[in-house]
C-alpha atoms as a PDB file:
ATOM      1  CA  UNK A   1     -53.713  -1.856  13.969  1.00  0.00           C
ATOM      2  CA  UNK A   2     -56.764  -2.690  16.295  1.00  0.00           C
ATOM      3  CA  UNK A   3     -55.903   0.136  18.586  1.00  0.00           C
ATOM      4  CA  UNK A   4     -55.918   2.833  15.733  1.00  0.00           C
ATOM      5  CA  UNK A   5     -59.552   1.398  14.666  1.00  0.00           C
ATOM      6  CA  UNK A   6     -60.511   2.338  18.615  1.00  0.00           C
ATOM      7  CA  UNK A   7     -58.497   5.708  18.942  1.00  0.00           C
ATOM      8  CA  UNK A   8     -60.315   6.529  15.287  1.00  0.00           C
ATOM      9  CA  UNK A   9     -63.565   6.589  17.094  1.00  0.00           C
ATOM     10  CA  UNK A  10     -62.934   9.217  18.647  1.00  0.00           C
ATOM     11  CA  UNK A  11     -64.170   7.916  22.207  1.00  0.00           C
ATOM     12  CA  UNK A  12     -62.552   9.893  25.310  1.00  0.00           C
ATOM     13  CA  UNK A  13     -63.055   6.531  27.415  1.00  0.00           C
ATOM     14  CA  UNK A  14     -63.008   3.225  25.887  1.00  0.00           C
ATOM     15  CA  UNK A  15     -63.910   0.200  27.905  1.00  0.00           C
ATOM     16  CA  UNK A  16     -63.685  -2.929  25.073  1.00  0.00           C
ATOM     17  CA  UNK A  17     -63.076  -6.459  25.665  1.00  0.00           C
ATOM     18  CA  UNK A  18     -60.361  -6.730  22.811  1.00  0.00           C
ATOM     19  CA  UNK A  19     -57.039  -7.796  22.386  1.00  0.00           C
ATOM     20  CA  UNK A  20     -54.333  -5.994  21.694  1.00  0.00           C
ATOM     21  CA  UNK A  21     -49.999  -4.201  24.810  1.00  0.00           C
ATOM     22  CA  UNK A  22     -47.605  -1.878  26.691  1.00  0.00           C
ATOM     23  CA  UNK A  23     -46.613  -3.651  29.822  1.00  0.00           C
ATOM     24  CA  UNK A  24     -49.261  -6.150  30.567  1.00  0.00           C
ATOM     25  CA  UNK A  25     -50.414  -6.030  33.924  1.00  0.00           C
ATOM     26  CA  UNK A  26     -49.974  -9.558  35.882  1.00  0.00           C
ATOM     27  CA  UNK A  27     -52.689 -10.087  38.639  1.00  0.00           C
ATOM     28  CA  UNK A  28     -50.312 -10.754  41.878  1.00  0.00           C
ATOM     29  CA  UNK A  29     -48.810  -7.406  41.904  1.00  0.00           C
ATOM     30  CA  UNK A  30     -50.468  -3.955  42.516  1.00  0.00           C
ATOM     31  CA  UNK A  31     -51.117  -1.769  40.081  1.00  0.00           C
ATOM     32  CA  UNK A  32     -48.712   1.298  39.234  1.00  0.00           C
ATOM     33  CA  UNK A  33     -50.194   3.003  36.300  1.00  0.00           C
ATOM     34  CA  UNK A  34     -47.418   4.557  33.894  1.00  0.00           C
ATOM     35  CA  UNK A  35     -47.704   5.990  30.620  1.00  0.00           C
ATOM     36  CA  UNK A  36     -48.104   4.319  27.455  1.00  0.00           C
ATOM     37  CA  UNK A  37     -45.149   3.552  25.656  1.00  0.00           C
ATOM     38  CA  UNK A  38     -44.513   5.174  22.567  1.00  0.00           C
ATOM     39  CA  UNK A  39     -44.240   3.279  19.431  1.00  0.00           C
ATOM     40  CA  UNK A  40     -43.919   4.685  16.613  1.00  0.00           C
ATOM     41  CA  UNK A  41     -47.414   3.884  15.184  1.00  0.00           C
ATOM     42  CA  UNK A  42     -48.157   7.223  14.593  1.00  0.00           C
ATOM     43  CA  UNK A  43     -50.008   7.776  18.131  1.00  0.00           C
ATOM     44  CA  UNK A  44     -48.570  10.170  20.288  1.00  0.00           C
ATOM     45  CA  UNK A  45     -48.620   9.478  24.124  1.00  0.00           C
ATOM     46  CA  UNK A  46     -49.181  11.575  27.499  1.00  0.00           C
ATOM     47  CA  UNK A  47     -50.181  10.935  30.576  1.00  0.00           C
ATOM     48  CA  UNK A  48     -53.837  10.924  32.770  1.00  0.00           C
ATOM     49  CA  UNK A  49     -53.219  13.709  34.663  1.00  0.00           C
ATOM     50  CA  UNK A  50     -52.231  16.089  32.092  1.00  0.00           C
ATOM     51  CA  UNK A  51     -55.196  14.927  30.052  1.00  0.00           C
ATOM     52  CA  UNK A  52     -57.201  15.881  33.502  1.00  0.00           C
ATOM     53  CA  UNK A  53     -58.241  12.207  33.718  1.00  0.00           C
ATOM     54  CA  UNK A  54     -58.628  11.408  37.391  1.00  0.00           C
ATOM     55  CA  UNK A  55     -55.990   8.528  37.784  1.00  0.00           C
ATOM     56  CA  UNK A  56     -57.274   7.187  41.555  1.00  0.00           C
ATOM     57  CA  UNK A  57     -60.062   6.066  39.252  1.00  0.00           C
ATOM     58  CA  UNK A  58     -58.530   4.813  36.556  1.00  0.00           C
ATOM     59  CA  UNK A  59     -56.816   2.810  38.326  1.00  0.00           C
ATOM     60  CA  UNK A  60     -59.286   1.553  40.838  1.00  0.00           C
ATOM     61  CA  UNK A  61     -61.220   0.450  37.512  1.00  0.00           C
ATOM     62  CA  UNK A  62     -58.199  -1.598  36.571  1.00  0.00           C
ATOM     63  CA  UNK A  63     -57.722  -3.112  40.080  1.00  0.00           C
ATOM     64  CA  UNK A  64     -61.547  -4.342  39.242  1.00  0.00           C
ATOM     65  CA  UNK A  65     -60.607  -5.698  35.997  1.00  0.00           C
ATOM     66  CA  UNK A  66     -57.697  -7.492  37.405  1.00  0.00           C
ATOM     67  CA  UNK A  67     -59.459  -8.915  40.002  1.00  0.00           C
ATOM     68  CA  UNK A  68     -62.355 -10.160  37.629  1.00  0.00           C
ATOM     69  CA  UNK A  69     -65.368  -7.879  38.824  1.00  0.00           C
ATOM     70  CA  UNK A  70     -65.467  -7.100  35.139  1.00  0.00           C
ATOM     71  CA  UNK A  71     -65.108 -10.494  33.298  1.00  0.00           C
ATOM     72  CA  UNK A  72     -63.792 -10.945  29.629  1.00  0.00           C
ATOM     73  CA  UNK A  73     -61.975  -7.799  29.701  1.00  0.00           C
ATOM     74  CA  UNK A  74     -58.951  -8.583  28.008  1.00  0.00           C
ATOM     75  CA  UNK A  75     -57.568  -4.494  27.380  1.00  0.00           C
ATOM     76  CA  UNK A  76     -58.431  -0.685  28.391  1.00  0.00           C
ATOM     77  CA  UNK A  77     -57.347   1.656  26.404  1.00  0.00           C
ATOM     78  CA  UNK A  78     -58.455   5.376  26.470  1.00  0.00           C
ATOM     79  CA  UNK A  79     -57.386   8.017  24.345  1.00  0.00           C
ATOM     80  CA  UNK A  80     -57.709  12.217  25.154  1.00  0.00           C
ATOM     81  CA  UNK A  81     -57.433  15.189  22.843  1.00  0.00           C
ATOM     82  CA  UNK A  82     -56.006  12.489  20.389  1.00  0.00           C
ATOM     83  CA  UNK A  83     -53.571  10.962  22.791  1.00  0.00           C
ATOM     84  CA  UNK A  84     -53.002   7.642  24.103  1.00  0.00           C
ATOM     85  CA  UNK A  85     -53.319   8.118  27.863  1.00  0.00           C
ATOM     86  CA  UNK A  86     -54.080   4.263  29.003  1.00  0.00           C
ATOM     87  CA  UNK A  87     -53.118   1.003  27.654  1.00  0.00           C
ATOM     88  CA  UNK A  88     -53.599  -2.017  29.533  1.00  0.00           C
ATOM     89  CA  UNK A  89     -53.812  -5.796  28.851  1.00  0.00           C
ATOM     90  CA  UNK A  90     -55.025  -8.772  31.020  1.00  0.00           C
ATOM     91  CA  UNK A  91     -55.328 -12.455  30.795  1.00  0.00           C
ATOM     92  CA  UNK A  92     -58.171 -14.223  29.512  1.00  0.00           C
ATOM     93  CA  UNK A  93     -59.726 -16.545  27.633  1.00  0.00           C
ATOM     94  CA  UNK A  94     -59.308 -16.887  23.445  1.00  0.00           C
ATOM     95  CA  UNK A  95     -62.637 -17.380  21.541  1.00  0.00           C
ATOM     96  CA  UNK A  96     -62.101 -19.683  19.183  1.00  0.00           C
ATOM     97  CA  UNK A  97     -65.200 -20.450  17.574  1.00  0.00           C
ATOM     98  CA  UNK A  98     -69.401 -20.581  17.829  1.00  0.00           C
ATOM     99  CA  UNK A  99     -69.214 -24.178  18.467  1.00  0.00           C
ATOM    100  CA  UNK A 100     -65.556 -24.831  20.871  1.00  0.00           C
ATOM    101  CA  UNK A 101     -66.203 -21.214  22.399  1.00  0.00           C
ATOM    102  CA  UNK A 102     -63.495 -20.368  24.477  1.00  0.00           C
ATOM    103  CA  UNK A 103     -59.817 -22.107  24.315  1.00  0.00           C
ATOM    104  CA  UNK A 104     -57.092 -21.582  27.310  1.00  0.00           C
ATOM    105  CA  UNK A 105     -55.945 -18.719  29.098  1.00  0.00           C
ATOM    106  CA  UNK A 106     -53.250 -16.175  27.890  1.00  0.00           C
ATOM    107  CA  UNK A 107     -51.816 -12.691  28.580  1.00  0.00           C
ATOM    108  CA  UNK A 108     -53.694 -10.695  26.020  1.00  0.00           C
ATOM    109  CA  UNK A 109     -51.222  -7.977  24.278  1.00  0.00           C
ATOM    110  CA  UNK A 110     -51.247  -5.446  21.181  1.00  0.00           C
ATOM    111  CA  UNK A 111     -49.358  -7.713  18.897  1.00  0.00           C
ATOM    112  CA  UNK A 112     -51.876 -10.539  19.611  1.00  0.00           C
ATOM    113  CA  UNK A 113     -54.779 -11.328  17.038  1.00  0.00           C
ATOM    114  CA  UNK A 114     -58.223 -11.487  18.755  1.00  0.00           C
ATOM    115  CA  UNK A 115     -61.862 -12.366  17.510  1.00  0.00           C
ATOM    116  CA  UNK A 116     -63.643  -9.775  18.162  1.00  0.00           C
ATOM    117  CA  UNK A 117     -67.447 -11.274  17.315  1.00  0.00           C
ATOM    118  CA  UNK A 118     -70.695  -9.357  17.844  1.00  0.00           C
ATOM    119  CA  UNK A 119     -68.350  -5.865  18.764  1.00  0.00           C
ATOM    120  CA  UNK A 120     -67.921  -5.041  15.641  1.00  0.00           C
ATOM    121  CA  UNK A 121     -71.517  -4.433  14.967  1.00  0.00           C
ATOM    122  CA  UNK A 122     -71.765  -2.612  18.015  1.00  0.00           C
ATOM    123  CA  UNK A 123     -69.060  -0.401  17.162  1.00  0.00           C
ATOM    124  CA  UNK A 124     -70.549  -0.045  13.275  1.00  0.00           C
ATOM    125  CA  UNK A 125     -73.749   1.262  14.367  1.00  0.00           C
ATOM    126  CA  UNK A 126     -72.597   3.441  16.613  1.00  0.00           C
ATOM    127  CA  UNK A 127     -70.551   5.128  13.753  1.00  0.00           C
ATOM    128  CA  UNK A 128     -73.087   5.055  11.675  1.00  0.00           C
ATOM    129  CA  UNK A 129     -75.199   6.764  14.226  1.00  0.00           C
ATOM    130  CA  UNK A 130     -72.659   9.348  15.014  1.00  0.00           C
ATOM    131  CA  UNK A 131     -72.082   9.826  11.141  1.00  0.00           C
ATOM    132  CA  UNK A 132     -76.245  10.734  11.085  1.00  0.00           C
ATOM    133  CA  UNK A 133     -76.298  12.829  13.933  1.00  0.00           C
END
């Protein structure tokens, strides 16, 4: 559900720190970028290079995430020409609430339910913006 709200925007590149997962990425191991799977949720998939998406720097950009230049990233997806090209998940830290904050670590995935806070305001305006325009 979350990741049809994103694709709806209509964004080519979507960097978000939301939860959401295809095959969540675990930080020991290198990164091999594959296709999203396909699920059924109406979303069809391809890949990066047919949707001329340069994947070196894709996946550079996840390397950073994975090795916390970009902090409180917990998923990357990025949709072309109304496909889902990219979807990847990464550990972090659950908000919980305004006064606790943050709770422990876990593998952040599609299926998981996520605060999302002060995004959704970012993400309203810039509809509404768009929607003017």
């Amino acid at each position: 559900m979350k990741r049809s709200i994103l694709l709806a925007l209509g964004v080519g590149l979507f960097l978000v720190p939301l939860g959401c997962a295809s095959s969540p990425s675990e930080p020991d191991a290198g990164y091999v970028y594959t296709q999203p799977e396909q699920t059924g949720d109406g979303w069809s998939t391809s890949t990066l290079s047919r949707a001329g998406i340069d994947e070196v720097a894709i996946s550079a950009a996840i390397e950073g995430v994975r090795r916390g230049d970009y902090p409180r990233v917990h998923a990357v997806l990025i949709a072309r020409h109304g496909e889902l090209v990219l979807e990847e998940y990464f550990r972090g830290q659950v908000y919980l609430n305004p006064v606790q904050r943050f709770g422990p670590e876990v593998l952040f995935d599609r299926d998981r339910t996520h605060q999302l806070a002060s995004v959704t305001k970012s993400i309203t305006s810039t509809l509404v913006g768009l929607a003017i325009d």
